[in-house]
N, C-alpha and C. Protein backbone atom coordinates (compact mmCIF):
# COMPACT_ATOMS: atom_id res chain seq x y z
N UNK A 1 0.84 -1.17 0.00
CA UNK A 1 0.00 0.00 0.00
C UNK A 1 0.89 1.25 0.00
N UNK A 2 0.57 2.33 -1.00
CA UNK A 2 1.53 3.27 -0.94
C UNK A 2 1.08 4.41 0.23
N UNK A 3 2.09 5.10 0.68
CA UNK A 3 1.49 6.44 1.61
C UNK A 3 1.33 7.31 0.64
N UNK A 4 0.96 8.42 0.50
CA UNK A 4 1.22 9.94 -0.32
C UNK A 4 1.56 10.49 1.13
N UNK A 5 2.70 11.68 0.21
CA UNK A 5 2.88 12.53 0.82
C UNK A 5 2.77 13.26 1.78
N UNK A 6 1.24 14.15 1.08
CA UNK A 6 0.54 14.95 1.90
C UNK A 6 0.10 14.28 3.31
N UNK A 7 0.20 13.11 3.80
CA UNK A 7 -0.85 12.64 5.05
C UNK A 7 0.52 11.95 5.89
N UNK A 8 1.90 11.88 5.50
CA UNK A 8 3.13 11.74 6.28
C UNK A 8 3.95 12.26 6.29
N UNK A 9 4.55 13.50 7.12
CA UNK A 9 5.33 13.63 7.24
C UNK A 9 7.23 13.09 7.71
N UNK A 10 8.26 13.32 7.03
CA UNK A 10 9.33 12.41 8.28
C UNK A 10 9.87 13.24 9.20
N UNK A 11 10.70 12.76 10.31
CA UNK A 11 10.88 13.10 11.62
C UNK A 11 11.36 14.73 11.25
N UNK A 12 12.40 14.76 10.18
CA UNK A 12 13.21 15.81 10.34
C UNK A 12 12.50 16.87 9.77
N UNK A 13 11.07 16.59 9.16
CA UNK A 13 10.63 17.81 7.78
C UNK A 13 9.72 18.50 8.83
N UNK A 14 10.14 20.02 8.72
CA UNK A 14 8.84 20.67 8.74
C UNK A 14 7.81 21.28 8.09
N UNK A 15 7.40 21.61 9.02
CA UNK A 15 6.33 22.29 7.61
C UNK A 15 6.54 23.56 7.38
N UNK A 16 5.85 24.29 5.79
CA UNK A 16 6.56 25.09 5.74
C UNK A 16 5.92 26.50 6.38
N UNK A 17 6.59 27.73 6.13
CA UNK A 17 6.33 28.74 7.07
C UNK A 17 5.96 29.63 5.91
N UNK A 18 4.83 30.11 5.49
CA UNK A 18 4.59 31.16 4.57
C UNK A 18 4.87 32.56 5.30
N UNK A 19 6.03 33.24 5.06
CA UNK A 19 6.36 34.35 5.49
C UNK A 19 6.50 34.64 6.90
N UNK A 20 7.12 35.91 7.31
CA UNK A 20 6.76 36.23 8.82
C UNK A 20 5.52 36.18 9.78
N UNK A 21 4.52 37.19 8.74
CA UNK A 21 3.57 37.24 9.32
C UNK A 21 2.65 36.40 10.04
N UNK A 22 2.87 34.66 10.11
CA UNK A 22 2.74 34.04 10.59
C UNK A 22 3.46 33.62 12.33
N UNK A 23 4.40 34.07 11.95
CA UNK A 23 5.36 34.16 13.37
C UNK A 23 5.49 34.99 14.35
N UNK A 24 5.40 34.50 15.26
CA UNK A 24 5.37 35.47 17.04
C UNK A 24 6.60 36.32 16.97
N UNK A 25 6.68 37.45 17.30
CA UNK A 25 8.30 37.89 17.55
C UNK A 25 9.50 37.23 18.20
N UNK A 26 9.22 36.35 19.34
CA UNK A 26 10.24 35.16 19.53
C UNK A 26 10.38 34.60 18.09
N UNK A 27 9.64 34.14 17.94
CA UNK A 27 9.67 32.97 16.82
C UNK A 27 11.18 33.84 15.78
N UNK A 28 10.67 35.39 15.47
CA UNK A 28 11.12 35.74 14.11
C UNK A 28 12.63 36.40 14.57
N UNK A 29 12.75 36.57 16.21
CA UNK A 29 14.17 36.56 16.79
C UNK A 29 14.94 35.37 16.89
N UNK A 30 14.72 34.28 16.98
CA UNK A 30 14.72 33.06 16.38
C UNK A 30 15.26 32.64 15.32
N UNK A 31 14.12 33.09 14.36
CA UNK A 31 14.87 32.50 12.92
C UNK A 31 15.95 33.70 12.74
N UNK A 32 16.35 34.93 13.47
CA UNK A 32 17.44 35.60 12.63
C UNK A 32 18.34 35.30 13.47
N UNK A 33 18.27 34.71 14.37
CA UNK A 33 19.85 34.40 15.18
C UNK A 33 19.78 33.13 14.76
N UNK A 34 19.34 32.25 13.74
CA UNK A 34 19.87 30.88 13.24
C UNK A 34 20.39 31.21 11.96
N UNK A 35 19.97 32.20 11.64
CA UNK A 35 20.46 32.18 10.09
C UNK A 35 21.09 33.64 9.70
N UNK A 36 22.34 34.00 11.03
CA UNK A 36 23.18 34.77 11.17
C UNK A 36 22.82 36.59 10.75
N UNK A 37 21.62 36.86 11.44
CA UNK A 37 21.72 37.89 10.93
C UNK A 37 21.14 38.84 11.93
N UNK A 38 21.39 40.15 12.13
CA UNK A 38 21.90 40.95 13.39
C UNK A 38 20.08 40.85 14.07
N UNK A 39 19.82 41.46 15.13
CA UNK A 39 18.68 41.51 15.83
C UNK A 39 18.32 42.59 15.77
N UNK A 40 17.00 42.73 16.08
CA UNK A 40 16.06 44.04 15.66
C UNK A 40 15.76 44.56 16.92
N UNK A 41 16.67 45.91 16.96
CA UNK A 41 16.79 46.25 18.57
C UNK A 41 16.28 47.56 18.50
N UNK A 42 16.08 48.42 17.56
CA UNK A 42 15.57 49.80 17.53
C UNK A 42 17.12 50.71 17.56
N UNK A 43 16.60 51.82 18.24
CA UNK A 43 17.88 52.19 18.65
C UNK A 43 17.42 54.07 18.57
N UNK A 44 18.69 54.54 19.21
CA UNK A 44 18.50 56.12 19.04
C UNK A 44 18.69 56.56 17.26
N UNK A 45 19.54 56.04 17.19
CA UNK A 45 20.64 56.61 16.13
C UNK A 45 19.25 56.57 14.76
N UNK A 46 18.83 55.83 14.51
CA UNK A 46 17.57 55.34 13.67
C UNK A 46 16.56 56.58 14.26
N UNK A 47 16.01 57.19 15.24
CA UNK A 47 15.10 58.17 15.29
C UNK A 47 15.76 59.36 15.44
N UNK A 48 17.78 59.65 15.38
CA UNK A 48 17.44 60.40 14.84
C UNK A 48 18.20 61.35 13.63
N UNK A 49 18.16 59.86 12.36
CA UNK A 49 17.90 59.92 11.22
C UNK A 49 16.47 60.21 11.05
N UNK A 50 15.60 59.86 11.60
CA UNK A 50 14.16 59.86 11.19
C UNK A 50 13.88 61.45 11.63
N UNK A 51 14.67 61.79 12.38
CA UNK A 51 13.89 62.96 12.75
C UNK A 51 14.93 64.56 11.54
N UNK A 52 15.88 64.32 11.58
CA UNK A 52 17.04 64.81 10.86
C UNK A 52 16.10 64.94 9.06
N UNK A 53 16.06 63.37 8.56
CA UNK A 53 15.66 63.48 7.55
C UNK A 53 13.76 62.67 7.65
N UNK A 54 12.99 63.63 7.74
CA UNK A 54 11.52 62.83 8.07
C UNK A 54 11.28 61.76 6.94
N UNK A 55 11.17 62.54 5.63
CA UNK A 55 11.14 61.73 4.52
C UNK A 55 11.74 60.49 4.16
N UNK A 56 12.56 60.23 4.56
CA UNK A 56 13.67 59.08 4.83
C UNK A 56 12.88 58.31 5.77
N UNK A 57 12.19 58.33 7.06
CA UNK A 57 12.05 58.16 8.30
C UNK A 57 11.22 57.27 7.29
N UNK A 58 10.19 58.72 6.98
CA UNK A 58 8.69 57.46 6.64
C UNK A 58 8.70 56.31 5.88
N UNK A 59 9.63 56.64 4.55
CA UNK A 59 10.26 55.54 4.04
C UNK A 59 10.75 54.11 4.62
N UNK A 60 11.80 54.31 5.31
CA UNK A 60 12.30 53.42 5.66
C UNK A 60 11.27 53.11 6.73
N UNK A 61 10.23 53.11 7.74
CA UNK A 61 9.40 53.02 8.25
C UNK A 61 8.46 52.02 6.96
N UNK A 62 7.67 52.47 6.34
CA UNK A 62 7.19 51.81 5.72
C UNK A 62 7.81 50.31 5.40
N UNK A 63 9.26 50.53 4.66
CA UNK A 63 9.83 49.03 4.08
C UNK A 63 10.25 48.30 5.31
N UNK A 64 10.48 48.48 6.43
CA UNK A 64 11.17 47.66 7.65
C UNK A 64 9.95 47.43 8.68
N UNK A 65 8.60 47.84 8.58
CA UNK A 65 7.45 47.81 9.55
C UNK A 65 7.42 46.51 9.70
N UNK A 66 6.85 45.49 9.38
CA UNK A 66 7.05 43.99 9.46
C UNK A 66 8.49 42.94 9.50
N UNK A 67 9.15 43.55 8.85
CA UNK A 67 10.33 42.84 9.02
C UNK A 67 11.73 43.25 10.19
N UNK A 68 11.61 44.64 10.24
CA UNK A 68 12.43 45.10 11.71
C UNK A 68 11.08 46.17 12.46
N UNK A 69 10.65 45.62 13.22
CA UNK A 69 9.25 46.17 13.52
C UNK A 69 10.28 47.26 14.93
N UNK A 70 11.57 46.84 15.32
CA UNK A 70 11.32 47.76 16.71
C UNK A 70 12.05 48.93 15.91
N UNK A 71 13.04 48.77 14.94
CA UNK A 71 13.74 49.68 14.28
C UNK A 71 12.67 50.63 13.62
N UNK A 72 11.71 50.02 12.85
CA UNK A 72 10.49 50.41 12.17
C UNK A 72 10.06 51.77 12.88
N UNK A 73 9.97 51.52 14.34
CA UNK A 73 8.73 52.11 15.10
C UNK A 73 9.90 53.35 15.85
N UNK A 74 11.54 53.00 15.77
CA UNK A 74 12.01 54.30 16.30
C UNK A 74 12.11 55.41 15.34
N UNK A 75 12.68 54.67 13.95
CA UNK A 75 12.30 55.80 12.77
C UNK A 75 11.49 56.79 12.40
N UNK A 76 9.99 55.85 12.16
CA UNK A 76 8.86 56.09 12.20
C UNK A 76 8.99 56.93 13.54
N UNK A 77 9.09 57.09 14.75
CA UNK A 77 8.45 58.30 15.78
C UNK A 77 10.03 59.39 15.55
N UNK A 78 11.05 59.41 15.69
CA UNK A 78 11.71 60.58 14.87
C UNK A 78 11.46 61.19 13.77
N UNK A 79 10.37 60.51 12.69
CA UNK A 79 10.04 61.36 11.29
C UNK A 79 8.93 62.13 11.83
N UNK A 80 8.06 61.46 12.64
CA UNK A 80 6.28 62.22 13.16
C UNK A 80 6.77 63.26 13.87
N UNK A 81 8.10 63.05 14.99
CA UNK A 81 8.18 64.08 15.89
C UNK A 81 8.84 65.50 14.79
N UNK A 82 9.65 64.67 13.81
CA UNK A 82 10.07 66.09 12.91
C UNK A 82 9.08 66.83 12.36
N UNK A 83 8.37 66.10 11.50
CA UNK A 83 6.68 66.59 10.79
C UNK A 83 6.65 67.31 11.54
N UNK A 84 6.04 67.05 13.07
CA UNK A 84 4.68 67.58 14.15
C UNK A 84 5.55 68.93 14.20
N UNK A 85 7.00 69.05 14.96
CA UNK A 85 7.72 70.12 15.13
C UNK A 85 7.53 71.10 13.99
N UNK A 86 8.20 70.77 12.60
CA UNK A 86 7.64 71.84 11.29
C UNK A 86 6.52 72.00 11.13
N UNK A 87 5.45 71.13 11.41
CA UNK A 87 4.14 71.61 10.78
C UNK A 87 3.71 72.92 12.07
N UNK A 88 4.41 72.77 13.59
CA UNK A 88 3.52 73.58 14.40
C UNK A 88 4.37 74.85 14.21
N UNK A 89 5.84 75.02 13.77
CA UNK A 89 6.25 76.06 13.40
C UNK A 89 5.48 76.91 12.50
N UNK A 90 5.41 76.29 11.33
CA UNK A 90 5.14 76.81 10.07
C UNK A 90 3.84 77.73 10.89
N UNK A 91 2.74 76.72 11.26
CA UNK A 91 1.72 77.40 12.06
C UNK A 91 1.68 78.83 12.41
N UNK A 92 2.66 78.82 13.80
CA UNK A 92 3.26 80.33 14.70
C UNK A 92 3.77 80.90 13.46
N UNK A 93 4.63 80.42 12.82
CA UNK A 93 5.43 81.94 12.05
C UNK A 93 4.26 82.31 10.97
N UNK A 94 3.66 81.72 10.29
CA UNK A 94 2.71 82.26 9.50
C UNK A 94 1.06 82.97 10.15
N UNK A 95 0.96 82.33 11.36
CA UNK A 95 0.08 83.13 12.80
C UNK A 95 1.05 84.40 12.88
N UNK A 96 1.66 84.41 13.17
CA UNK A 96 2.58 85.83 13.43
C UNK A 96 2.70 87.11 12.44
N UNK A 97 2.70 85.92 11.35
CA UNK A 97 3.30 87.31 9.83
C UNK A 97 1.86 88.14 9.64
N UNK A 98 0.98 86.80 9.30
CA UNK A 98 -0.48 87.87 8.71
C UNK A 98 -0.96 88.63 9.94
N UNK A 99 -0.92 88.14 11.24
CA UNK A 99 -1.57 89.13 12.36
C UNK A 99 -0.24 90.71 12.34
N UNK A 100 0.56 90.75 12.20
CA UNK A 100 1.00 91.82 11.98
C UNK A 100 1.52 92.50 10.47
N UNK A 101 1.08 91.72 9.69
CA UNK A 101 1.32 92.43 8.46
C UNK A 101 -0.07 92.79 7.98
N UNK A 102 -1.35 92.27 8.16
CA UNK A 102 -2.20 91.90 7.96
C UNK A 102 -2.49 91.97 6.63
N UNK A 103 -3.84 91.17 6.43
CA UNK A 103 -3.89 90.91 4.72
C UNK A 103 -4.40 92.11 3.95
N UNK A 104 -4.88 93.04 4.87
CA UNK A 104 -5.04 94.35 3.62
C UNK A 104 -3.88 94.72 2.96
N UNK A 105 -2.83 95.07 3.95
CA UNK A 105 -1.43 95.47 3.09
C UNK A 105 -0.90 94.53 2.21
N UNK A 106 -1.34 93.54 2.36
CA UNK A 106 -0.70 92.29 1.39
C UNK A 106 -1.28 92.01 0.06
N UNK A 107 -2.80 92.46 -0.19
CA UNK A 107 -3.50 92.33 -0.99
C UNK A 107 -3.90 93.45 -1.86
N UNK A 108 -3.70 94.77 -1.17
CA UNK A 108 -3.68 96.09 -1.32
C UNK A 108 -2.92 96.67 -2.57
């Protein structure tokens, strides 16, 4: 009687793993310290590139979110904290200009 495949596995096979997203964060610290490759620790230096260059931040935020999720998330908050900082500037200095220049003289 033959077996197939599909209904035996042998001792040594596993099964297979469709991507990360299946895997616990142990799990995916795990597979990168078996298959030599550095750990996903975050860090300063990463937020603040992110904050230095935002555009960069979000970027690299986007491509590393699932695959270096703690690095992901220091980038990502050095690019928001740069944004938030320029966007509330821009705010005050342009609050400032029209309340004392006001828009009649500007339009005048």
């Amino acid at each position: 009687m033959a077996e197939t495949t599909n209904t035996v596995l042998e001792k040594n096979e596993e099964p297979e793993i469709l991507g990360d997203e299946a895997l616990s964060p142990e799990a995916i610290r795990l597979k990168r310290a078996e298959n030599g490759q550095k750990p996903d620790n975050g860090g300063c230096l990463w937020a603040l590139l992110g904050l230095l260059f935002p555009y960069v931040g979000v970027i690299l935020w986007l491509l590393w979110r699932k695959e270096n999720p703690k690095t992901a998330e220091s980038v990502g908050k050095g690019a928001l904290i740069s944004i938030l900082f320029v966007s509330i500037f821009v705010l005050i200095f342009f609050g400032i200009f029209f309340t004392n220049v006001g828009l009649k003289s500007i339009f005048a």
